[in-house]
PDB file of N, CA and C in Angstrom:
ATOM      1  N   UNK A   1     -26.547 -12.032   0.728  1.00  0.00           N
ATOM      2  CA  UNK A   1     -27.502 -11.287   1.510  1.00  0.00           C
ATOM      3  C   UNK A   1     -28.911 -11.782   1.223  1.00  0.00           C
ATOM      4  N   UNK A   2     -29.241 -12.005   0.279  1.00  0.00           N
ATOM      5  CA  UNK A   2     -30.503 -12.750  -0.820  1.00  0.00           C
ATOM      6  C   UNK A   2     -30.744 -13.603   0.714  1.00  0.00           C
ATOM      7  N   UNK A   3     -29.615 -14.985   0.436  1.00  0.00           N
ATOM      8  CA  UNK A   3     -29.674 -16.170   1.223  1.00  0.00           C
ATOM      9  C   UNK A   3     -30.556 -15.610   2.510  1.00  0.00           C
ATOM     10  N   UNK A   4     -29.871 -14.917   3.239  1.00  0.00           N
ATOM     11  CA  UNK A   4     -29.820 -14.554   4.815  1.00  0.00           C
ATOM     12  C   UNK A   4     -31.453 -14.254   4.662  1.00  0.00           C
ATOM     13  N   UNK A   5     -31.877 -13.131   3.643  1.00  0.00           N
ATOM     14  CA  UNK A   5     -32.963 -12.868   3.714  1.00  0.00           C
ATOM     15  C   UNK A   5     -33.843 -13.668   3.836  1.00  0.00           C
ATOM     16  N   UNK A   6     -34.174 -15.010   3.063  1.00  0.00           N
ATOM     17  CA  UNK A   6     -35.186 -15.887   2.456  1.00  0.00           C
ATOM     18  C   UNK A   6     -34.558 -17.253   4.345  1.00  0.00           C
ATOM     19  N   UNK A   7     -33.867 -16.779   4.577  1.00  0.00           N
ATOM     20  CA  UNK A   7     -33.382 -17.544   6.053  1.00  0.00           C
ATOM     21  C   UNK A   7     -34.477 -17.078   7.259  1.00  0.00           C
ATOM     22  N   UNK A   8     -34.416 -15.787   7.122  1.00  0.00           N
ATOM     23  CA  UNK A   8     -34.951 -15.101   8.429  1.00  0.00           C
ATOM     24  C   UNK A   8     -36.322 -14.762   7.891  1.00  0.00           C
ATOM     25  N   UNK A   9     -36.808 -14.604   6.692  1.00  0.00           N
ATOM     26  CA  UNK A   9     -38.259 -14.791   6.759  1.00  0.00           C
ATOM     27  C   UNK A   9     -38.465 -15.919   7.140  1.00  0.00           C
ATOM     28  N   UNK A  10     -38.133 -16.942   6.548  1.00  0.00           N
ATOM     29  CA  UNK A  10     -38.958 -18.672   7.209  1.00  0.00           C
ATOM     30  C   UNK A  10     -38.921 -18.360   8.159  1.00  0.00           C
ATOM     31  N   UNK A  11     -37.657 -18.388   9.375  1.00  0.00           N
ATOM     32  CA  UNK A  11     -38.112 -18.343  10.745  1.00  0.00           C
ATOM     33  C   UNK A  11     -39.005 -16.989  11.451  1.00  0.00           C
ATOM     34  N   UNK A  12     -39.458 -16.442  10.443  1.00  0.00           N
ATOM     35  CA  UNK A  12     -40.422 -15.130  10.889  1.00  0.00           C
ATOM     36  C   UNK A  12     -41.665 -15.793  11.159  1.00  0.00           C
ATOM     37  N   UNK A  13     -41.611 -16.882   9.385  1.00  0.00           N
ATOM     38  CA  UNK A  13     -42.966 -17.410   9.408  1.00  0.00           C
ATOM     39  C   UNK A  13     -43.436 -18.350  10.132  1.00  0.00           C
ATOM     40  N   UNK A  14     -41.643 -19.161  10.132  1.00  0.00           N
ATOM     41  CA  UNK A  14     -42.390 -20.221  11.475  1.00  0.00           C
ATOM     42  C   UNK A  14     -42.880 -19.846  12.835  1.00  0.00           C
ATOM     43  N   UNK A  15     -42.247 -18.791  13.108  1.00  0.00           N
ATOM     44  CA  UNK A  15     -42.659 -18.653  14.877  1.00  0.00           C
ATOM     45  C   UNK A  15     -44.042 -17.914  14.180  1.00  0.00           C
ATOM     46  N   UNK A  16     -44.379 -17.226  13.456  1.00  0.00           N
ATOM     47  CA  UNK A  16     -45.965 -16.552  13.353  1.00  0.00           C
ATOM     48  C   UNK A  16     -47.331 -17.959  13.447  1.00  0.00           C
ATOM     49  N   UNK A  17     -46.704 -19.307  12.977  1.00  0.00           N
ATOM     50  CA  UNK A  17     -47.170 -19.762  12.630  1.00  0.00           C
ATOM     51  C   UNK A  17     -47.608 -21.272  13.995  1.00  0.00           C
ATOM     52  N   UNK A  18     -46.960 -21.183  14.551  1.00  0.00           N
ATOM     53  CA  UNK A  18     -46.868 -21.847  16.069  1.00  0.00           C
ATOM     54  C   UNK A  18     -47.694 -21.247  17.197  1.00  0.00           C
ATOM     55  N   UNK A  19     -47.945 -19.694  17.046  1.00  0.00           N
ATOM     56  CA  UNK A  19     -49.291 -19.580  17.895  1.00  0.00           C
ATOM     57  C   UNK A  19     -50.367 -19.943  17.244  1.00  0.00           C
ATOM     58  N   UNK A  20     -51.195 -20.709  18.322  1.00  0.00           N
ATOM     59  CA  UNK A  20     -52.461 -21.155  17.651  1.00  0.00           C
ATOM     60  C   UNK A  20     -53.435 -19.828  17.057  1.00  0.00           C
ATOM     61  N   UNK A  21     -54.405 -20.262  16.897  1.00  0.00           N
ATOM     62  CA  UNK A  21     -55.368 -18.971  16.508  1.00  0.00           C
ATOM     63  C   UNK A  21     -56.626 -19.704  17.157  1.00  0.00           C
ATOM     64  N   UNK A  22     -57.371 -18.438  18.179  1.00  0.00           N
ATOM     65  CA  UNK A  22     -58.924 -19.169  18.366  1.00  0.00           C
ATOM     66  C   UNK A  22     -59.678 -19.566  17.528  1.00  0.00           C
ATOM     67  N   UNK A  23     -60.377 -20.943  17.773  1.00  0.00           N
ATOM     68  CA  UNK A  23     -60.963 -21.862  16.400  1.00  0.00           C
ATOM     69  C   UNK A  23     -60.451 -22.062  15.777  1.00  0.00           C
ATOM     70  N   UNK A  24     -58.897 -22.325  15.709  1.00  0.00           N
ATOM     71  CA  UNK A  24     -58.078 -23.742  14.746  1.00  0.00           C
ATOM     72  C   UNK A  24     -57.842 -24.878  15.198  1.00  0.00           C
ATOM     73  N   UNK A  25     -57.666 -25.899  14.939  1.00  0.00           N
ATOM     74  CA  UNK A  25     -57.599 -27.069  15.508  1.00  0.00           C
ATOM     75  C   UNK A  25     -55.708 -27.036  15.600  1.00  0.00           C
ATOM     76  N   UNK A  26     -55.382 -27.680  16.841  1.00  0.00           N
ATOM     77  CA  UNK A  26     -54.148 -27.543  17.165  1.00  0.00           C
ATOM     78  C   UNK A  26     -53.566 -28.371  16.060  1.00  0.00           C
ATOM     79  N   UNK A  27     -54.079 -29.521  15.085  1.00  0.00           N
ATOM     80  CA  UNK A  27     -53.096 -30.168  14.194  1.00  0.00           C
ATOM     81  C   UNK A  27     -52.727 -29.022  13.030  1.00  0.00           C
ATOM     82  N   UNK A  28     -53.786 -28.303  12.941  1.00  0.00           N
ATOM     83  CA  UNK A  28     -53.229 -27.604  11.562  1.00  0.00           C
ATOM     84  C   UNK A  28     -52.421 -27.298  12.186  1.00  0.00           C
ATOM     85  N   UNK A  29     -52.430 -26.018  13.338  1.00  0.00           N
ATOM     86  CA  UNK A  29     -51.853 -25.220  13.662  1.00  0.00           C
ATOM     87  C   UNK A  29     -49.892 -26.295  13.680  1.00  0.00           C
ATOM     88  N   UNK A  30     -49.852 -27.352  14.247  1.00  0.00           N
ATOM     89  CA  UNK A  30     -48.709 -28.236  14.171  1.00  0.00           C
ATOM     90  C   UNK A  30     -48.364 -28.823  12.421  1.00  0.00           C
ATOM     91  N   UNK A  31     -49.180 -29.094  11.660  1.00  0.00           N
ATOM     92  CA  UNK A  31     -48.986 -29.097  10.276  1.00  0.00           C
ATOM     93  C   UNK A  31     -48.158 -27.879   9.785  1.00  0.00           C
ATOM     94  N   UNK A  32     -48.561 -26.843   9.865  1.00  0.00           N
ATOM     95  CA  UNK A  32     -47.951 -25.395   9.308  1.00  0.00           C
ATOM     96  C   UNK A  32     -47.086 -25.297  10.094  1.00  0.00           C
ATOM     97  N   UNK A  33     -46.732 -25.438  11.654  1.00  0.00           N
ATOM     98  CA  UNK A  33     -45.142 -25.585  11.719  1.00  0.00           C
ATOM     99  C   UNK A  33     -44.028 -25.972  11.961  1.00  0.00           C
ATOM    100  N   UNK A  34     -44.464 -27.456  11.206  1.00  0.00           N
ATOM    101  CA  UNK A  34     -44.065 -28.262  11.105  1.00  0.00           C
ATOM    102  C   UNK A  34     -43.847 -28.102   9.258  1.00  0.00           C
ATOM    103  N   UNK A  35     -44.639 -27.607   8.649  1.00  0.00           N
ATOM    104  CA  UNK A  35     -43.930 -26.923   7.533  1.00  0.00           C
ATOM    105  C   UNK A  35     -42.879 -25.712   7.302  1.00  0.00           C
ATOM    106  N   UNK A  36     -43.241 -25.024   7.836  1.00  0.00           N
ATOM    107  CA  UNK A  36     -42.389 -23.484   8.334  1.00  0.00           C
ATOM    108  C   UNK A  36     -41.074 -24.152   8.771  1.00  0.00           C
ATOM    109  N   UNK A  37     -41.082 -24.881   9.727  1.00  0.00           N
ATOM    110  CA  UNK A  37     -39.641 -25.577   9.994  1.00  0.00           C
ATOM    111  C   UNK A  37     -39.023 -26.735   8.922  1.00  0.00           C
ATOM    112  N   UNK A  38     -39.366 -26.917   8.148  1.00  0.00           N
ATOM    113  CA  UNK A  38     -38.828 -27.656   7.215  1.00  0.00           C
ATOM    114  C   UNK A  38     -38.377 -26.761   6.244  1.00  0.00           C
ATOM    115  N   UNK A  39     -39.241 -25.831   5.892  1.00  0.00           N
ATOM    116  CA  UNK A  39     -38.337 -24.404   4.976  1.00  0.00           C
ATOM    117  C   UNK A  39     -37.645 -24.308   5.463  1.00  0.00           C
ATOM    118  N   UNK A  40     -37.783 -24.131   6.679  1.00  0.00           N
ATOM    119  CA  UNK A  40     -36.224 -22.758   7.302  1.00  0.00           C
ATOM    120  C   UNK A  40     -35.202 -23.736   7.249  1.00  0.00           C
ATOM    121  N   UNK A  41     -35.275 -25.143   7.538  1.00  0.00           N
ATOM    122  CA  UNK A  41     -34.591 -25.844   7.581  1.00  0.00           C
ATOM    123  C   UNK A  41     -34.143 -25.882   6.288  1.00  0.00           C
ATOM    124  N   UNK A  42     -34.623 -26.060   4.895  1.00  0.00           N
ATOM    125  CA  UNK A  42     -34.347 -26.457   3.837  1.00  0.00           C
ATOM    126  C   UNK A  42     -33.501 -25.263   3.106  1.00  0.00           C
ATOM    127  N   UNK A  43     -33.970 -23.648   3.430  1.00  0.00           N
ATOM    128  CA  UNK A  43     -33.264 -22.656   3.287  1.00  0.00           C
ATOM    129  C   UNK A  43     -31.914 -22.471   4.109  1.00  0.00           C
ATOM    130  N   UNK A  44     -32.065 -22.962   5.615  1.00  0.00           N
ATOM    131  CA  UNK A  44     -30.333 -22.848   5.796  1.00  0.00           C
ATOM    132  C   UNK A  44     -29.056 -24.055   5.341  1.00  0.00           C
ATOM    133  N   UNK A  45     -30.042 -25.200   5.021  1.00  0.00           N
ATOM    134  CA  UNK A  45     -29.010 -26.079   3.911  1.00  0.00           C
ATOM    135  C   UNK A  45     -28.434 -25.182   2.956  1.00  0.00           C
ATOM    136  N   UNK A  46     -29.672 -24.758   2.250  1.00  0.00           N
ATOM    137  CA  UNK A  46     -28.830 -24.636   0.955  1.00  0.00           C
ATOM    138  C   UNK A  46     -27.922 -23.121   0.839  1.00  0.00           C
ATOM    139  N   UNK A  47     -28.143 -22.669   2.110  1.00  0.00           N
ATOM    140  CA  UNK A  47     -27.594 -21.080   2.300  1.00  0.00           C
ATOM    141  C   UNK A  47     -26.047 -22.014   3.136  1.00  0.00           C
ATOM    142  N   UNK A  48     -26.089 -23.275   3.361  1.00  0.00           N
ATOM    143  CA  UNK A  48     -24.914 -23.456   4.104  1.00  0.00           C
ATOM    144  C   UNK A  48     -23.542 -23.745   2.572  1.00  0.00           C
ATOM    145  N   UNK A  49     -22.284 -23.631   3.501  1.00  0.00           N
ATOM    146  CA  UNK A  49     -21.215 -23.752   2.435  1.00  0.00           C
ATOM    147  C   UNK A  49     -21.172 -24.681   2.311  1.00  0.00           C
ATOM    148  N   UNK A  50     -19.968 -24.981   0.976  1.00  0.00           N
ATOM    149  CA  UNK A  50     -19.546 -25.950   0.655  1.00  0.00           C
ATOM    150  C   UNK A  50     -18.150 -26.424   1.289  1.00  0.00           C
ATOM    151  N   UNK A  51     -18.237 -27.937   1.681  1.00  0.00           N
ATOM    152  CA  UNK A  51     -16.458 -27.907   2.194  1.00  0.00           C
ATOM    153  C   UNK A  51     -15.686 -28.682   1.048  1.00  0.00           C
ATOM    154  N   UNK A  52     -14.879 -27.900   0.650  1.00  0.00           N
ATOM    155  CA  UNK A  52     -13.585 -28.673  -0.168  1.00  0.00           C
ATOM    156  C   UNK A  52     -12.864 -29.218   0.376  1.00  0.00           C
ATOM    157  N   UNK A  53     -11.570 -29.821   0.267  1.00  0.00           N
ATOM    158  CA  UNK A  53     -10.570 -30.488   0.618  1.00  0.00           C
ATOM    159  C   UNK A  53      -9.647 -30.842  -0.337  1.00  0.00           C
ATOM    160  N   UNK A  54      -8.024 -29.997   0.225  1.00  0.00           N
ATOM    161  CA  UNK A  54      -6.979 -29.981  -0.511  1.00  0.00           C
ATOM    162  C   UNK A  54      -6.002 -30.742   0.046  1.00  0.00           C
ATOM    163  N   UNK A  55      -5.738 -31.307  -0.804  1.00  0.00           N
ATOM    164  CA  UNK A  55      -4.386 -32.409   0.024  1.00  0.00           C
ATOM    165  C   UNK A  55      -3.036 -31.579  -0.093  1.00  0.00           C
ATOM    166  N   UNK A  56      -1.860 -32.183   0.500  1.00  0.00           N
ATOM    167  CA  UNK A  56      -1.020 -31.598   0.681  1.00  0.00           C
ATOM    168  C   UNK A  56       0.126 -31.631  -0.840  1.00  0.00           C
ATOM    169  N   UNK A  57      -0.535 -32.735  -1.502  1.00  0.00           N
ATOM    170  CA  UNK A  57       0.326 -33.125  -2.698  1.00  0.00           C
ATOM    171  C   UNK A  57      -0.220 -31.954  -3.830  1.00  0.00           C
ATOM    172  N   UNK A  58      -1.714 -31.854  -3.773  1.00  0.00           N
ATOM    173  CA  UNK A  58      -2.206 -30.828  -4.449  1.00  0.00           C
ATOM    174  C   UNK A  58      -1.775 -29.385  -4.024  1.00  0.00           C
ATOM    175  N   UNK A  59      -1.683 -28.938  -3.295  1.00  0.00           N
ATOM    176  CA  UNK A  59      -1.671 -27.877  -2.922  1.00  0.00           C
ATOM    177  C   UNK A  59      -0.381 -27.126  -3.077  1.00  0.00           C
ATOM    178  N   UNK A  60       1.255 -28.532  -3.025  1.00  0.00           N
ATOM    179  CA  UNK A  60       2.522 -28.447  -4.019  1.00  0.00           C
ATOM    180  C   UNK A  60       2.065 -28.339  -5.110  1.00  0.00           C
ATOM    181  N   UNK A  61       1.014 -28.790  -5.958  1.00  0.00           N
ATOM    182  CA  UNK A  61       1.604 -28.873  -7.124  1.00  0.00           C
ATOM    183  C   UNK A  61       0.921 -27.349  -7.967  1.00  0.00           C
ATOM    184  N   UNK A  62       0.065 -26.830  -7.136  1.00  0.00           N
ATOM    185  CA  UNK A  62      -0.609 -25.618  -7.237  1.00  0.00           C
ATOM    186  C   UNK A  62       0.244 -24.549  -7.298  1.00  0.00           C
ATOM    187  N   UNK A  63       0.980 -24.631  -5.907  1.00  0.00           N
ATOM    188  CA  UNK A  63       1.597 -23.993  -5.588  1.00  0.00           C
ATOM    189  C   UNK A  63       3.128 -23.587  -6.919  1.00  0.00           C
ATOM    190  N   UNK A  64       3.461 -24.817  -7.382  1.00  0.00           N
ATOM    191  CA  UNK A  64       4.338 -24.928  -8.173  1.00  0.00           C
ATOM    192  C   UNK A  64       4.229 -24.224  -9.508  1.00  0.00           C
ATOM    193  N   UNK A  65       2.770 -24.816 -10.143  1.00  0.00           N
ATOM    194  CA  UNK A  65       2.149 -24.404 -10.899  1.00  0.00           C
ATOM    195  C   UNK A  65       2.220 -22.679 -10.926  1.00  0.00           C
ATOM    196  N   UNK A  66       1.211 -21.924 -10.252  1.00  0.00           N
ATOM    197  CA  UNK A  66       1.569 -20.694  -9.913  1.00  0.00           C
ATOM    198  C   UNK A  66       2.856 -19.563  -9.895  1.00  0.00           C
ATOM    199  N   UNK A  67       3.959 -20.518  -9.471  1.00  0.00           N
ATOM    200  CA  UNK A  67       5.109 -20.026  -9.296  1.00  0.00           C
ATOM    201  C   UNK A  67       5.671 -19.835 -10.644  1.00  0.00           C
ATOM    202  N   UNK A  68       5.157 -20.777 -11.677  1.00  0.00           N
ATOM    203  CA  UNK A  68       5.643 -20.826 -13.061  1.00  0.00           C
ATOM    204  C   UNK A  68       5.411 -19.704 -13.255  1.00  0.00           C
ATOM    205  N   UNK A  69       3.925 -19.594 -13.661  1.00  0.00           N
ATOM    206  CA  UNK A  69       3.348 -18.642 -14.036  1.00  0.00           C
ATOM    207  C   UNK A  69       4.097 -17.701 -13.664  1.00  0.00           C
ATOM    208  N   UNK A  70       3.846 -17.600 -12.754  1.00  0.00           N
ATOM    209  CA  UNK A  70       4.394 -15.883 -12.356  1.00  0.00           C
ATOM    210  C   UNK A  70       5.858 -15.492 -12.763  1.00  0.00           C
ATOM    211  N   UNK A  71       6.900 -16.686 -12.942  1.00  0.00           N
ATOM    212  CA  UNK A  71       7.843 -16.364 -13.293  1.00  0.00           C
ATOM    213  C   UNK A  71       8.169 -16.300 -15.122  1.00  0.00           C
ATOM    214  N   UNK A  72       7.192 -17.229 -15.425  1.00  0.00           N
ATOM    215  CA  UNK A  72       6.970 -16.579 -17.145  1.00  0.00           C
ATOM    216  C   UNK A  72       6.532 -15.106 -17.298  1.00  0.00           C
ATOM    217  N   UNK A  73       5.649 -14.808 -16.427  1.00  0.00           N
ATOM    218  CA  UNK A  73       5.434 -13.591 -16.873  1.00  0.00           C
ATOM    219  C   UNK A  73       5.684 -12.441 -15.981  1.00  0.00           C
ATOM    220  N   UNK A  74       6.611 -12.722 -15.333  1.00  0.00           N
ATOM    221  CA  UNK A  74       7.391 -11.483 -14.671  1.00  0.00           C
ATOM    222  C   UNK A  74       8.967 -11.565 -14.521  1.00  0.00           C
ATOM    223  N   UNK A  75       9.756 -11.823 -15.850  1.00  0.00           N
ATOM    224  CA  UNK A  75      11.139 -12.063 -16.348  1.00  0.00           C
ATOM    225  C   UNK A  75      11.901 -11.458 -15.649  1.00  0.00           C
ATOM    226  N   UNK A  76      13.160 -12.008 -14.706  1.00  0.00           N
ATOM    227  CA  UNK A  76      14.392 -10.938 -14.512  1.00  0.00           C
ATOM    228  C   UNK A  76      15.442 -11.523 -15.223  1.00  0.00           C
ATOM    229  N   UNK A  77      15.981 -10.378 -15.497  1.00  0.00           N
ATOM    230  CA  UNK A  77      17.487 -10.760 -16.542  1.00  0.00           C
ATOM    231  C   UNK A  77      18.683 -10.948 -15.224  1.00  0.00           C
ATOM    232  N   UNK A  78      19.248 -11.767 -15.922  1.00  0.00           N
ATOM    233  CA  UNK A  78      20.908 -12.317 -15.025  1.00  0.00           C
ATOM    234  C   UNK A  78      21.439 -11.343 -13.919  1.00  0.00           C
ATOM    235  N   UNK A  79      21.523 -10.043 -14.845  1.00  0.00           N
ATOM    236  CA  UNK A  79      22.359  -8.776 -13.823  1.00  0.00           C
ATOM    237  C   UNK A  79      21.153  -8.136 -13.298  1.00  0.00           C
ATOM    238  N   UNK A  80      19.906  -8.173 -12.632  1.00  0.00           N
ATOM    239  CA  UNK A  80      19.274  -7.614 -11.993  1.00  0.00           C
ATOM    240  C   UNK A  80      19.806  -7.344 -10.968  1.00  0.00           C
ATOM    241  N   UNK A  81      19.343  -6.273 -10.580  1.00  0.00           N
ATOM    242  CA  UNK A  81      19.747  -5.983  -8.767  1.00  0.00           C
ATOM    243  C   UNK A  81      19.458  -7.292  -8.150  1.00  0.00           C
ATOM    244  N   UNK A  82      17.817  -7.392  -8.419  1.00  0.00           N
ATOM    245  CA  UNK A  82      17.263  -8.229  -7.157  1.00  0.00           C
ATOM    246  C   UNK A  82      17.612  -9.931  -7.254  1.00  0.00           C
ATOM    247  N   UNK A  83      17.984 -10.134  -8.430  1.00  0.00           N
ATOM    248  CA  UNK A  83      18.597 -11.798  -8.375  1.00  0.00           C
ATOM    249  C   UNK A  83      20.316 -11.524  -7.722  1.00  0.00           C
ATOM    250  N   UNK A  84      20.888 -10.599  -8.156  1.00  0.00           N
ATOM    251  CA  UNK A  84      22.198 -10.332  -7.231  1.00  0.00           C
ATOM    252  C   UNK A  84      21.951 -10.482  -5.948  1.00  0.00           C
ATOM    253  N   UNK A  85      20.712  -9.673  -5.368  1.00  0.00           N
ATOM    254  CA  UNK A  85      20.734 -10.028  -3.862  1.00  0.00           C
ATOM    255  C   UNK A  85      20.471 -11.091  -3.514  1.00  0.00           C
ATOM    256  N   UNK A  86      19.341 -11.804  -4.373  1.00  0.00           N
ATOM    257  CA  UNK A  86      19.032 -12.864  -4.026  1.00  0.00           C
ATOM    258  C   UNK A  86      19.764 -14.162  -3.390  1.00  0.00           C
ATOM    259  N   UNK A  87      20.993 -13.678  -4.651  1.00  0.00           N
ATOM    260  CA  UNK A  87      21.638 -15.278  -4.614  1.00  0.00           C
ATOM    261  C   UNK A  87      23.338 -14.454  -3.973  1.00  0.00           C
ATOM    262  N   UNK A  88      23.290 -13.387  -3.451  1.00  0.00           N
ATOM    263  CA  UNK A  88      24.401 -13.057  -2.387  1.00  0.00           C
ATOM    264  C   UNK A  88      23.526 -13.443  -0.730  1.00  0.00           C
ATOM    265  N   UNK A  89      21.976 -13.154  -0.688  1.00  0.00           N
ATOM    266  CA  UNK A  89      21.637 -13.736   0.608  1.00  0.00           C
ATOM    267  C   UNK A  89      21.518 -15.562   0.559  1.00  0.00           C
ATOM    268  N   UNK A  90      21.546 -15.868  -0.516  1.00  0.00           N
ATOM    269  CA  UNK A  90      21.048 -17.140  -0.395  1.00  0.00           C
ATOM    270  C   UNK A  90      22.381 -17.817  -0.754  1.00  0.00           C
ATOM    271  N   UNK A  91      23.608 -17.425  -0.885  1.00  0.00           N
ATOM    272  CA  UNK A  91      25.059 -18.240  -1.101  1.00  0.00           C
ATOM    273  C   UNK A  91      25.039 -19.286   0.063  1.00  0.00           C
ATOM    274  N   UNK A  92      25.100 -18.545   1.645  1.00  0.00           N
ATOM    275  CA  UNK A  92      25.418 -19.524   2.805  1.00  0.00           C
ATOM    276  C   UNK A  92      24.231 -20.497   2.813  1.00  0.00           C
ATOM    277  N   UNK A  93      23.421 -20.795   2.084  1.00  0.00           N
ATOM    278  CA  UNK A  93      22.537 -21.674   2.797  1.00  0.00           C
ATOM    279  C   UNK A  93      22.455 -22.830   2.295  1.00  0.00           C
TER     280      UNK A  93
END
């Protein structure tokens, strides 16, 4: 929310800053917003995301990884109900 904020002031300041004012010379007036737009610009970079990229080999081996885990630490014993069903739905396949 921070981000968004420090986003939409620059462009508050840039458009405040693009009407001229009587007795300024039009370069300032184009200097300042021509600065104002380089903030706003420079604030929605860094307010933009990051892109990752997961390959498909990684994302097995994550996946695999995980599955350990979870099965170290969530044990079923032999005669459980739910491995009985398991492996009575999973016989035909």
């Amino acid at each position: 929310m921070k981000k968004l904020s420090v986003i939409a002031m620059a462009l508050l300041l840039a458009a405040c800053n693009t009407v001229p004012k009587s007795g300024e010379a039009s370069s300032k007036t184009a200097e300042t917003a021509a600065a104002a737009s380089a903030a706003a610009e420079a604030a929605v970079e860094a307010a933009a995301p990051k892109v990752v990229t997961v390959s498909d080999v990684e994302l097995k081996s994550l996946a695999v990884q995980m599955q350990t885990r979870l099965d170290n630490v969530n044990p079923l014993g032999p005669r459980d109900r739910y491995v009985l069903r398991l492996a009575r739905l999973t016989a035909k396949l």
